[in-house]
PDB file of N, CA and C in Angstrom:
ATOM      1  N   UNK A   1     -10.210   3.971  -3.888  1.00  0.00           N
ATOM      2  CA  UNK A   1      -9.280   3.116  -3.195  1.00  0.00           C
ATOM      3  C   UNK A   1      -9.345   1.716  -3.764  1.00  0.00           C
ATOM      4  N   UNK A   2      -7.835   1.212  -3.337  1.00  0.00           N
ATOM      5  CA  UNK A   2      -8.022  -0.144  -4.040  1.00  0.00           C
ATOM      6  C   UNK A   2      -7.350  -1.553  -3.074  1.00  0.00           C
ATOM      7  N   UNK A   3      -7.708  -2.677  -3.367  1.00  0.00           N
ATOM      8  CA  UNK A   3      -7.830  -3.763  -2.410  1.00  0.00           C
ATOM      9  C   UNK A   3      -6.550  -4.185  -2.552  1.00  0.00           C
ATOM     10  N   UNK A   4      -5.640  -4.945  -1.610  1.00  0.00           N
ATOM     11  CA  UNK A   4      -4.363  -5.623  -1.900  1.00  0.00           C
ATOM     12  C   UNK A   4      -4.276  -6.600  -0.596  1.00  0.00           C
ATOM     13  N   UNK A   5      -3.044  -7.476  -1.245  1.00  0.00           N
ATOM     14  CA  UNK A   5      -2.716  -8.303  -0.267  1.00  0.00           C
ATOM     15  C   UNK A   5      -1.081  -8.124  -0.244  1.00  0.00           C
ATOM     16  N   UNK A   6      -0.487  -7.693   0.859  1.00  0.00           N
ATOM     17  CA  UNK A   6       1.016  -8.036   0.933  1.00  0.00           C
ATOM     18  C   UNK A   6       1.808  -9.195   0.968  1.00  0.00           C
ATOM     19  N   UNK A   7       2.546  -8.714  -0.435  1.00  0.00           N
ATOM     20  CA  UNK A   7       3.582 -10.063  -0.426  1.00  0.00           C
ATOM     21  C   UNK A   7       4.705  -9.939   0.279  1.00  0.00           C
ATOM     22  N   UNK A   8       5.376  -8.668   0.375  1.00  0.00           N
ATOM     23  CA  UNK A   8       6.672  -8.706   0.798  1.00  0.00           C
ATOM     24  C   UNK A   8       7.179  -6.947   1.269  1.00  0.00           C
ATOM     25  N   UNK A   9       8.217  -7.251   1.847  1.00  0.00           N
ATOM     26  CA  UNK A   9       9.073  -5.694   1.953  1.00  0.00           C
ATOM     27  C   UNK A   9       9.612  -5.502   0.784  1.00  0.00           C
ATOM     28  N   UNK A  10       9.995  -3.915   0.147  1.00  0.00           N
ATOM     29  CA  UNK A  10      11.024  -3.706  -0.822  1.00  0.00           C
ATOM     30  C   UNK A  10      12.294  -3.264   0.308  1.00  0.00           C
ATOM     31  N   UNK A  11      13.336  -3.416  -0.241  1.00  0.00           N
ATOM     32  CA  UNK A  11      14.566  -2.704   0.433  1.00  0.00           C
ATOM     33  C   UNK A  11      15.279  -1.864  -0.273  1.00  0.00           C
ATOM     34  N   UNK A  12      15.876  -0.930   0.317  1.00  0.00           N
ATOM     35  CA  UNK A  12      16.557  -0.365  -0.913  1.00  0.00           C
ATOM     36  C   UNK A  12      17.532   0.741  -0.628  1.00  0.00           C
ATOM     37  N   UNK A  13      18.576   1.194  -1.001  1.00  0.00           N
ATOM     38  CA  UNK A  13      19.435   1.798  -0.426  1.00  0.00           C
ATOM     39  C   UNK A  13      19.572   3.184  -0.140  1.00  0.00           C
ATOM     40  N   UNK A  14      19.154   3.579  -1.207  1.00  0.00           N
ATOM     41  CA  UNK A  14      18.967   4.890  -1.399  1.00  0.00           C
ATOM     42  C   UNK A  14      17.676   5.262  -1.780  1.00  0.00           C
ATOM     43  N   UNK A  15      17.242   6.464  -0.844  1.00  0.00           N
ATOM     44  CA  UNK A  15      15.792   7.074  -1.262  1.00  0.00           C
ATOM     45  C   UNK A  15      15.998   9.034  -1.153  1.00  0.00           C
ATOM     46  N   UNK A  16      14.644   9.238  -1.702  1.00  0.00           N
ATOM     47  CA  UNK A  16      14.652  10.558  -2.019  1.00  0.00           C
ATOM     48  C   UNK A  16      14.361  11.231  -0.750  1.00  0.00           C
ATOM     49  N   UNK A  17      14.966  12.430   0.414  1.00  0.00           N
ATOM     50  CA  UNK A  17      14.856  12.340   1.612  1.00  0.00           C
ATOM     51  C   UNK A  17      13.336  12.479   2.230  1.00  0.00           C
ATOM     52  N   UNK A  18      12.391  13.265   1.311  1.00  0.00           N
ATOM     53  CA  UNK A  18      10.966  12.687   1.731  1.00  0.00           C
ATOM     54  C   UNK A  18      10.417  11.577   1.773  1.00  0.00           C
ATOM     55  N   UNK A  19      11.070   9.954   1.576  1.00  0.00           N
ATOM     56  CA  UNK A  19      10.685   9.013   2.022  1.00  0.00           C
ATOM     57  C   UNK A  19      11.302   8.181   2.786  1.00  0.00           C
ATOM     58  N   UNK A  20      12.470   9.241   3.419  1.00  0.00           N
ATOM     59  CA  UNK A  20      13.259   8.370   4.602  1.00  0.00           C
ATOM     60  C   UNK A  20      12.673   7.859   5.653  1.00  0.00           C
ATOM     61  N   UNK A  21      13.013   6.518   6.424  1.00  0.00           N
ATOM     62  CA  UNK A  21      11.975   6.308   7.717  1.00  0.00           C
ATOM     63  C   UNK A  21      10.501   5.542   6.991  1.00  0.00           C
ATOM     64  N   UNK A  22      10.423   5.524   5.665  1.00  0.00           N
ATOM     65  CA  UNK A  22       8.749   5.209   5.374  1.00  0.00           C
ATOM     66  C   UNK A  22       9.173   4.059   4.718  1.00  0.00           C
ATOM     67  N   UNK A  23       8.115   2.852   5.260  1.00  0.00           N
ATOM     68  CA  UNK A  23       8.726   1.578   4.929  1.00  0.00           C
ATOM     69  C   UNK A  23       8.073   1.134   3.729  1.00  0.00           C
ATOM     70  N   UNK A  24       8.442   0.193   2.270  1.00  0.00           N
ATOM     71  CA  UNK A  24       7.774   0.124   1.321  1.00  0.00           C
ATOM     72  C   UNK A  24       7.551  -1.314   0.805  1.00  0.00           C
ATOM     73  N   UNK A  25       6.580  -1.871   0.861  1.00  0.00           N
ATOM     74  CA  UNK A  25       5.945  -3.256   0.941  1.00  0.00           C
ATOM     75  C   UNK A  25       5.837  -3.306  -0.756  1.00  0.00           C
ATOM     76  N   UNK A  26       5.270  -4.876  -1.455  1.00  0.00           N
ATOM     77  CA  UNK A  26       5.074  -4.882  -2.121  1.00  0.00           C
ATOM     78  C   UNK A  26       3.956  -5.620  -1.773  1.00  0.00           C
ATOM     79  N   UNK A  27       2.548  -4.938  -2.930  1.00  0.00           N
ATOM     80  CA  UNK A  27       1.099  -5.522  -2.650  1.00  0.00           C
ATOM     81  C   UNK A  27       1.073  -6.179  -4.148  1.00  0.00           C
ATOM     82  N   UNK A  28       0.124  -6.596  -3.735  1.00  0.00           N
ATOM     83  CA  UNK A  28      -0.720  -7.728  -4.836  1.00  0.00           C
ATOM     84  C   UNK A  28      -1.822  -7.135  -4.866  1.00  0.00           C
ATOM     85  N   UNK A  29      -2.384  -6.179  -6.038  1.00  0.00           N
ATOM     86  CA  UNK A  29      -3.754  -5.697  -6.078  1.00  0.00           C
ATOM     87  C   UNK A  29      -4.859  -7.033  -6.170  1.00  0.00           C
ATOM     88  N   UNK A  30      -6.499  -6.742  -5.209  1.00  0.00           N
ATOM     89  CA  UNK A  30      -7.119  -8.017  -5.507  1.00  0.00           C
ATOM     90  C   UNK A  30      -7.874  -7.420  -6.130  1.00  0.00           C
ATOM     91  N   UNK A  31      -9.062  -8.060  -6.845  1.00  0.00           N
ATOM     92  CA  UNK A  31     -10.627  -7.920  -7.326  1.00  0.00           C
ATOM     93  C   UNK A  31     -11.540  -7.773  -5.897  1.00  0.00           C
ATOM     94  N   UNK A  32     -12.847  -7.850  -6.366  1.00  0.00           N
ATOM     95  CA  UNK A  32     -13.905  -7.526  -4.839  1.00  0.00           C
ATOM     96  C   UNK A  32     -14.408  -8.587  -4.669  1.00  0.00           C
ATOM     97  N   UNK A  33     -13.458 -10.372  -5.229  1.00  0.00           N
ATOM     98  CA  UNK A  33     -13.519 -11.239  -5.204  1.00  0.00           C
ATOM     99  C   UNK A  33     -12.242 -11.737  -4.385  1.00  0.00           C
ATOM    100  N   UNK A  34     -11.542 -10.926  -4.043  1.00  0.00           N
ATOM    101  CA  UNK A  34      -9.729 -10.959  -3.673  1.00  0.00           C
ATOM    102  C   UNK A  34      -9.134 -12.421  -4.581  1.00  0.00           C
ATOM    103  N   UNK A  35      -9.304 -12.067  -5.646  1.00  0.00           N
ATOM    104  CA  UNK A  35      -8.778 -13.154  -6.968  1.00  0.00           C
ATOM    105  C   UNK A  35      -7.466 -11.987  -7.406  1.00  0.00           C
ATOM    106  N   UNK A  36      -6.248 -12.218  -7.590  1.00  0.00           N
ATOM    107  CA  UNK A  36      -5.320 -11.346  -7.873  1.00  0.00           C
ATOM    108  C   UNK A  36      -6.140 -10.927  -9.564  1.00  0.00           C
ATOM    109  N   UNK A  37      -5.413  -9.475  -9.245  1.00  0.00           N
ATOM    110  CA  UNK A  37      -5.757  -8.251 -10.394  1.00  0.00           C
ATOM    111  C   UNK A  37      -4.778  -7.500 -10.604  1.00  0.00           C
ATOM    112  N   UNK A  38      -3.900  -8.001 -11.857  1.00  0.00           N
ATOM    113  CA  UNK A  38      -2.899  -7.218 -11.990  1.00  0.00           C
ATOM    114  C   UNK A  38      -1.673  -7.700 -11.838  1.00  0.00           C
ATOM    115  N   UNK A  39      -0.673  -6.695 -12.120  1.00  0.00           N
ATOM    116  CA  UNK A  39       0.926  -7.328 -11.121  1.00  0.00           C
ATOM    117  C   UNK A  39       1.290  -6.432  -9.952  1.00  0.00           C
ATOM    118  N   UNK A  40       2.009  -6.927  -9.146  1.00  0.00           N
ATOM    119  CA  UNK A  40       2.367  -6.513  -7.905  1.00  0.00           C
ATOM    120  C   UNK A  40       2.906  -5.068  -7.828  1.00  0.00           C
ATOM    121  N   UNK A  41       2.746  -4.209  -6.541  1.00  0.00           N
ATOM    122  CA  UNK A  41       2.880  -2.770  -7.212  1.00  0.00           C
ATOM    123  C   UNK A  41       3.899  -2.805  -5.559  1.00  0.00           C
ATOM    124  N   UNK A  42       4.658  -1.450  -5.564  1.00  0.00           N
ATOM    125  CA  UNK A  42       4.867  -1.020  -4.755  1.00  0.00           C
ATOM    126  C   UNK A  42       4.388   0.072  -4.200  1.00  0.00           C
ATOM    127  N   UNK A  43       4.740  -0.025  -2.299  1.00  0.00           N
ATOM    128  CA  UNK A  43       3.432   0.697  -1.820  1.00  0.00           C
ATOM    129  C   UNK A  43       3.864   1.444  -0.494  1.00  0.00           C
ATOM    130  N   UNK A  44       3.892   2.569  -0.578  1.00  0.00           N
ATOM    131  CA  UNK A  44       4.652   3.387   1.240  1.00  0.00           C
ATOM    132  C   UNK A  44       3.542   2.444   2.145  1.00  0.00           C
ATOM    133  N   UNK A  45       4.010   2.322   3.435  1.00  0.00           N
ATOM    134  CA  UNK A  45       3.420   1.527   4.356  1.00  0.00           C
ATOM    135  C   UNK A  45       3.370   2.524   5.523  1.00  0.00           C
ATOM    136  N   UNK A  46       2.915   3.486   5.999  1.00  0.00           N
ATOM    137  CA  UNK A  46       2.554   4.214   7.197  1.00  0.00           C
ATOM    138  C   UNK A  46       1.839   3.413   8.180  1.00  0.00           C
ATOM    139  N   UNK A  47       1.097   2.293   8.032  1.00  0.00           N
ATOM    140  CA  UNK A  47       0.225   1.937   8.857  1.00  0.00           C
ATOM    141  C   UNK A  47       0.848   0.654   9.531  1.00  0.00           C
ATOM    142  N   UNK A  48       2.041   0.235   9.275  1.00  0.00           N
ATOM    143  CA  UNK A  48       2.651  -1.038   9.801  1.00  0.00           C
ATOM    144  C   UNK A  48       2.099  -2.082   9.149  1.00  0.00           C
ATOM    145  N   UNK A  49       1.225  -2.747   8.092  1.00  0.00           N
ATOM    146  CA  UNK A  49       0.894  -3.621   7.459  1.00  0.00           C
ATOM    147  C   UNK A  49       2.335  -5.225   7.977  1.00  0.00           C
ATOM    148  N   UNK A  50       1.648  -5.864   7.269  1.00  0.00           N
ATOM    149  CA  UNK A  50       2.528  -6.936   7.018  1.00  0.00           C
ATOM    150  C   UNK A  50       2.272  -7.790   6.232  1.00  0.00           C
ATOM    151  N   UNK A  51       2.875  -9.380   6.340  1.00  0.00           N
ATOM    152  CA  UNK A  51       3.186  -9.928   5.280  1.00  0.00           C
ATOM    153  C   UNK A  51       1.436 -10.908   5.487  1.00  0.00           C
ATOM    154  N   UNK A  52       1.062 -11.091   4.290  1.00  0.00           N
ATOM    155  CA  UNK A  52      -0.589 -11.593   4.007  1.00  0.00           C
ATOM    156  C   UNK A  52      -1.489 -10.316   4.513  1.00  0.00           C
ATOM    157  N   UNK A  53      -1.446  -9.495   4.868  1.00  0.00           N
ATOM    158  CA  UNK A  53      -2.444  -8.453   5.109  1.00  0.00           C
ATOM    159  C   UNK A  53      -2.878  -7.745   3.957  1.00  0.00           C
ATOM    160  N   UNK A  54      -4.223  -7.783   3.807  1.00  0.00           N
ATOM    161  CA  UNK A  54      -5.117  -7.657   3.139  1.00  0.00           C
ATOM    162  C   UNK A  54      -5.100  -5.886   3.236  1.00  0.00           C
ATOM    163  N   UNK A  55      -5.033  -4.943   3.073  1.00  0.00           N
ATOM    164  CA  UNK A  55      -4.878  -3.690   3.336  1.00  0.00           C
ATOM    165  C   UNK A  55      -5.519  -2.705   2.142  1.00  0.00           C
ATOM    166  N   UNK A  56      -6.239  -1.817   1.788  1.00  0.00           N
ATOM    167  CA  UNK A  56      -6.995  -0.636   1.124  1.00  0.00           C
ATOM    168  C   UNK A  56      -5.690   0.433   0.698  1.00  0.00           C
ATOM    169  N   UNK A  57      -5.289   0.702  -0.271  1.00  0.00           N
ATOM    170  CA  UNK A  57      -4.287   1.614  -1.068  1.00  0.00           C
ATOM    171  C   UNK A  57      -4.938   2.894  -1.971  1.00  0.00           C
ATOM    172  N   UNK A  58      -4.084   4.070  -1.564  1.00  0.00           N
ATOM    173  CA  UNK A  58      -4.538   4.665  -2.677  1.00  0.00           C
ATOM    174  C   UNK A  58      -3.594   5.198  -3.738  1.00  0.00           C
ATOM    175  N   UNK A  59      -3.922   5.618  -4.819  1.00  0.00           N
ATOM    176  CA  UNK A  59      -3.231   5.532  -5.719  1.00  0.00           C
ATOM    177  C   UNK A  59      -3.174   7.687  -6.025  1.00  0.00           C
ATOM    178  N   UNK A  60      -1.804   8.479  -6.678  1.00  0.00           N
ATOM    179  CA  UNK A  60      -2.313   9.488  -7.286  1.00  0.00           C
ATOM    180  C   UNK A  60      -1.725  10.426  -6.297  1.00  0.00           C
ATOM    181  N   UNK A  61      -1.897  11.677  -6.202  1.00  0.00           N
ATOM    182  CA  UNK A  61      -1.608  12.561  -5.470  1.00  0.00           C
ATOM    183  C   UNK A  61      -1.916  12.232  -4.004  1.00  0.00           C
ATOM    184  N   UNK A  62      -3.516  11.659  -3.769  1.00  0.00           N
ATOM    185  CA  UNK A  62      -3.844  11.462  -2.066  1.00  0.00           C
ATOM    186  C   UNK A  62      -2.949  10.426  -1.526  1.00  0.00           C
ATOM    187  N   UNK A  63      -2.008   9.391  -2.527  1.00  0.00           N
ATOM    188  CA  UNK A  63      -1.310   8.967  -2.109  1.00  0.00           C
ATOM    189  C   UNK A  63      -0.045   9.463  -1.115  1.00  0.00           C
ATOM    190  N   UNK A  64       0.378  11.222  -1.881  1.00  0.00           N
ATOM    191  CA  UNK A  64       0.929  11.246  -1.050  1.00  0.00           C
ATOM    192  C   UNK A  64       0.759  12.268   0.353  1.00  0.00           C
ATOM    193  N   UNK A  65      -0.678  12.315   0.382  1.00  0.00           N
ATOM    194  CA  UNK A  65      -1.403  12.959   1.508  1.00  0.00           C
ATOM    195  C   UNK A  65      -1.202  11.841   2.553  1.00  0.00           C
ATOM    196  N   UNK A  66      -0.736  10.512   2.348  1.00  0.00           N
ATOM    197  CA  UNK A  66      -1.238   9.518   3.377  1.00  0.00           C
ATOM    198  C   UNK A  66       0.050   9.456   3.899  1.00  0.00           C
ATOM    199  N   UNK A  67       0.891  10.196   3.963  1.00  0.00           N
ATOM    200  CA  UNK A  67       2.648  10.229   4.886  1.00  0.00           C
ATOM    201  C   UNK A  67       2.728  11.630   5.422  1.00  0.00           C
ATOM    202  N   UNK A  68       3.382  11.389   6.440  1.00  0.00           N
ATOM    203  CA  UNK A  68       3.073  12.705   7.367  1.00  0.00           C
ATOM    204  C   UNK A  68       4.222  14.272   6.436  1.00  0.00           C
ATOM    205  N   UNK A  69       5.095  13.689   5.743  1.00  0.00           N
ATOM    206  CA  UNK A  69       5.521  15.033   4.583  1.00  0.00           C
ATOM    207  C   UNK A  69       4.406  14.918   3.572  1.00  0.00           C
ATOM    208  N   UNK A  70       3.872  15.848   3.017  1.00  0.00           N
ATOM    209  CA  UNK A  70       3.448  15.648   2.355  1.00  0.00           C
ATOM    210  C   UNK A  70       3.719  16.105   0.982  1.00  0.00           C
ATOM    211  N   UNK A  71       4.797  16.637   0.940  1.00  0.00           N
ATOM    212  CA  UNK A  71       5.929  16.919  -0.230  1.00  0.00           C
ATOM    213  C   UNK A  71       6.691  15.476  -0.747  1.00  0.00           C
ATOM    214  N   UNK A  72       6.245  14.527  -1.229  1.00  0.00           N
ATOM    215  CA  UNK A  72       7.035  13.468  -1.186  1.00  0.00           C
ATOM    216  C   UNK A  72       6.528  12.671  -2.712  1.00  0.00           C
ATOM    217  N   UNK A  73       6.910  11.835  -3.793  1.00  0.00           N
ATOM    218  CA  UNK A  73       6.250  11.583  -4.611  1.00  0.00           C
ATOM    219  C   UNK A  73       6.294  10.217  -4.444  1.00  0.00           C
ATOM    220  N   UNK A  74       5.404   9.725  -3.497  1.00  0.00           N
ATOM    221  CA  UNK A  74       4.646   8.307  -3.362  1.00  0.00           C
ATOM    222  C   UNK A  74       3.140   8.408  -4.345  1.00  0.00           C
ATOM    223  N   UNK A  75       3.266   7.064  -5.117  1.00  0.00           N
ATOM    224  CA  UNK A  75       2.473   6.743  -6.521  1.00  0.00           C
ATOM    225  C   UNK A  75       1.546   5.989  -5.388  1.00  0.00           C
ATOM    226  N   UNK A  76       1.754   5.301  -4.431  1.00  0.00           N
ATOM    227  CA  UNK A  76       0.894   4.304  -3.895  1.00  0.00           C
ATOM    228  C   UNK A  76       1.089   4.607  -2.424  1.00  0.00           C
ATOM    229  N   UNK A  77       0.405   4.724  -1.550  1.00  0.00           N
ATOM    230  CA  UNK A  77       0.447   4.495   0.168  1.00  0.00           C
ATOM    231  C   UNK A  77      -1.096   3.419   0.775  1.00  0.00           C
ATOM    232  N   UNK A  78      -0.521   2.813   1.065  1.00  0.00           N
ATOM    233  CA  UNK A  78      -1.389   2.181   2.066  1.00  0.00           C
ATOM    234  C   UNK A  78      -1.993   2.615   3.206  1.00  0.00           C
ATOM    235  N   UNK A  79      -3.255   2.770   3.589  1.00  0.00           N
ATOM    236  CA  UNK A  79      -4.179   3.953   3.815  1.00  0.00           C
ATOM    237  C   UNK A  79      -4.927   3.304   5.011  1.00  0.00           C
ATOM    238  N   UNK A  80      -4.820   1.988   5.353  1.00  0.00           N
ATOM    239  CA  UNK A  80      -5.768   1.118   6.187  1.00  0.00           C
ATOM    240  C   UNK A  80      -4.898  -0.546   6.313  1.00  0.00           C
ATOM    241  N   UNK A  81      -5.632  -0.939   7.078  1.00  0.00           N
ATOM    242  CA  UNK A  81      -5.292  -2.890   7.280  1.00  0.00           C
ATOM    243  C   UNK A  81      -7.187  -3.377   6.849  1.00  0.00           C
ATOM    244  N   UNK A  82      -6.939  -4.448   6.779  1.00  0.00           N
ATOM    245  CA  UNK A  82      -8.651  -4.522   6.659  1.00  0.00           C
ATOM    246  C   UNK A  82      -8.872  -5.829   7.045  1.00  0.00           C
ATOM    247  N   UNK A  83     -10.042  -5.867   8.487  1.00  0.00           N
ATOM    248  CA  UNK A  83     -10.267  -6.985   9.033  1.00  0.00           C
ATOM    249  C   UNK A  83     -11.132  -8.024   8.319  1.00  0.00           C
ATOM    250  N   UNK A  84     -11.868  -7.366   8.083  1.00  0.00           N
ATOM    251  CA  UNK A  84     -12.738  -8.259   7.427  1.00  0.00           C
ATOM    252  C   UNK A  84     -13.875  -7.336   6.041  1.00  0.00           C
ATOM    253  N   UNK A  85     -14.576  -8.558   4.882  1.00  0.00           N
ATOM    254  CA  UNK A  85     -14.813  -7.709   3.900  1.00  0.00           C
ATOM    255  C   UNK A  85     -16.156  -8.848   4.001  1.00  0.00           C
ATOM    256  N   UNK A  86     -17.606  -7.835   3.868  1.00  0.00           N
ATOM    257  CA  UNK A  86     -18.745  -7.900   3.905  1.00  0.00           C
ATOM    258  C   UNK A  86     -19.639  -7.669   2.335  1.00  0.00           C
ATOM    259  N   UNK A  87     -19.750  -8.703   2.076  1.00  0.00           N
ATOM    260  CA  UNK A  87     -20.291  -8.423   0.234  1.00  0.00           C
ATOM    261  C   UNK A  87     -21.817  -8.563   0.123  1.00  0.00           C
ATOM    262  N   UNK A  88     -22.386  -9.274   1.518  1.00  0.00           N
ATOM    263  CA  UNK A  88     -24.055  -8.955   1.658  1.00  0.00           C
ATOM    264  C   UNK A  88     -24.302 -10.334   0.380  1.00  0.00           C
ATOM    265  N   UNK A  89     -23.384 -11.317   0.508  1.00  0.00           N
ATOM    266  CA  UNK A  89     -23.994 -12.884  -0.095  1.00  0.00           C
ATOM    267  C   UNK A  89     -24.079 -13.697   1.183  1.00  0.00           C
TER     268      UNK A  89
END
């Protein structure tokens, strides 16, 4: 799994009917420093996330285990919100 911060909603008009109803954010992958890593990805949102939420993604097939079809080809779903991150410094 991997770390992100939400920047925004995508919108969009047309989708494939296994991702109707599933809302799709755009994240900002972080480091385990939350220093941005990368460029911004898009991401199914099952969990209601929002805008600055820090949230855990996964990437790959379990991605699309994380929407209740699971016939659907989501590259990314957001899997969690995350309150707080404990690094033991």
């Amino acid at each position: 799994m991997k770390i992100g911060k939400v920047m925004g909603t995508v919108v969009c008009n047309q989708k494939v009917d296994s991702l109707l109803g599933v809302k799709l954010l755009l994240v900002q992958p972080l480091d385990e420093n939350l220093k941005e890593d990368g460029v911004p990805v898009v991401a199914c949102d099952p969990v209601q996330a929002g805008p600055d939420d820090i949230v855990f993604f996964e990437g790959g097939r379990e991605a699309a285990l994380g929407l209740t079809n699971w016939f659907n080809p989501s590259d990314l779903t957001i899997m969690g919100i995350i309150d707080s991150i404990y690094t033991g410094e």
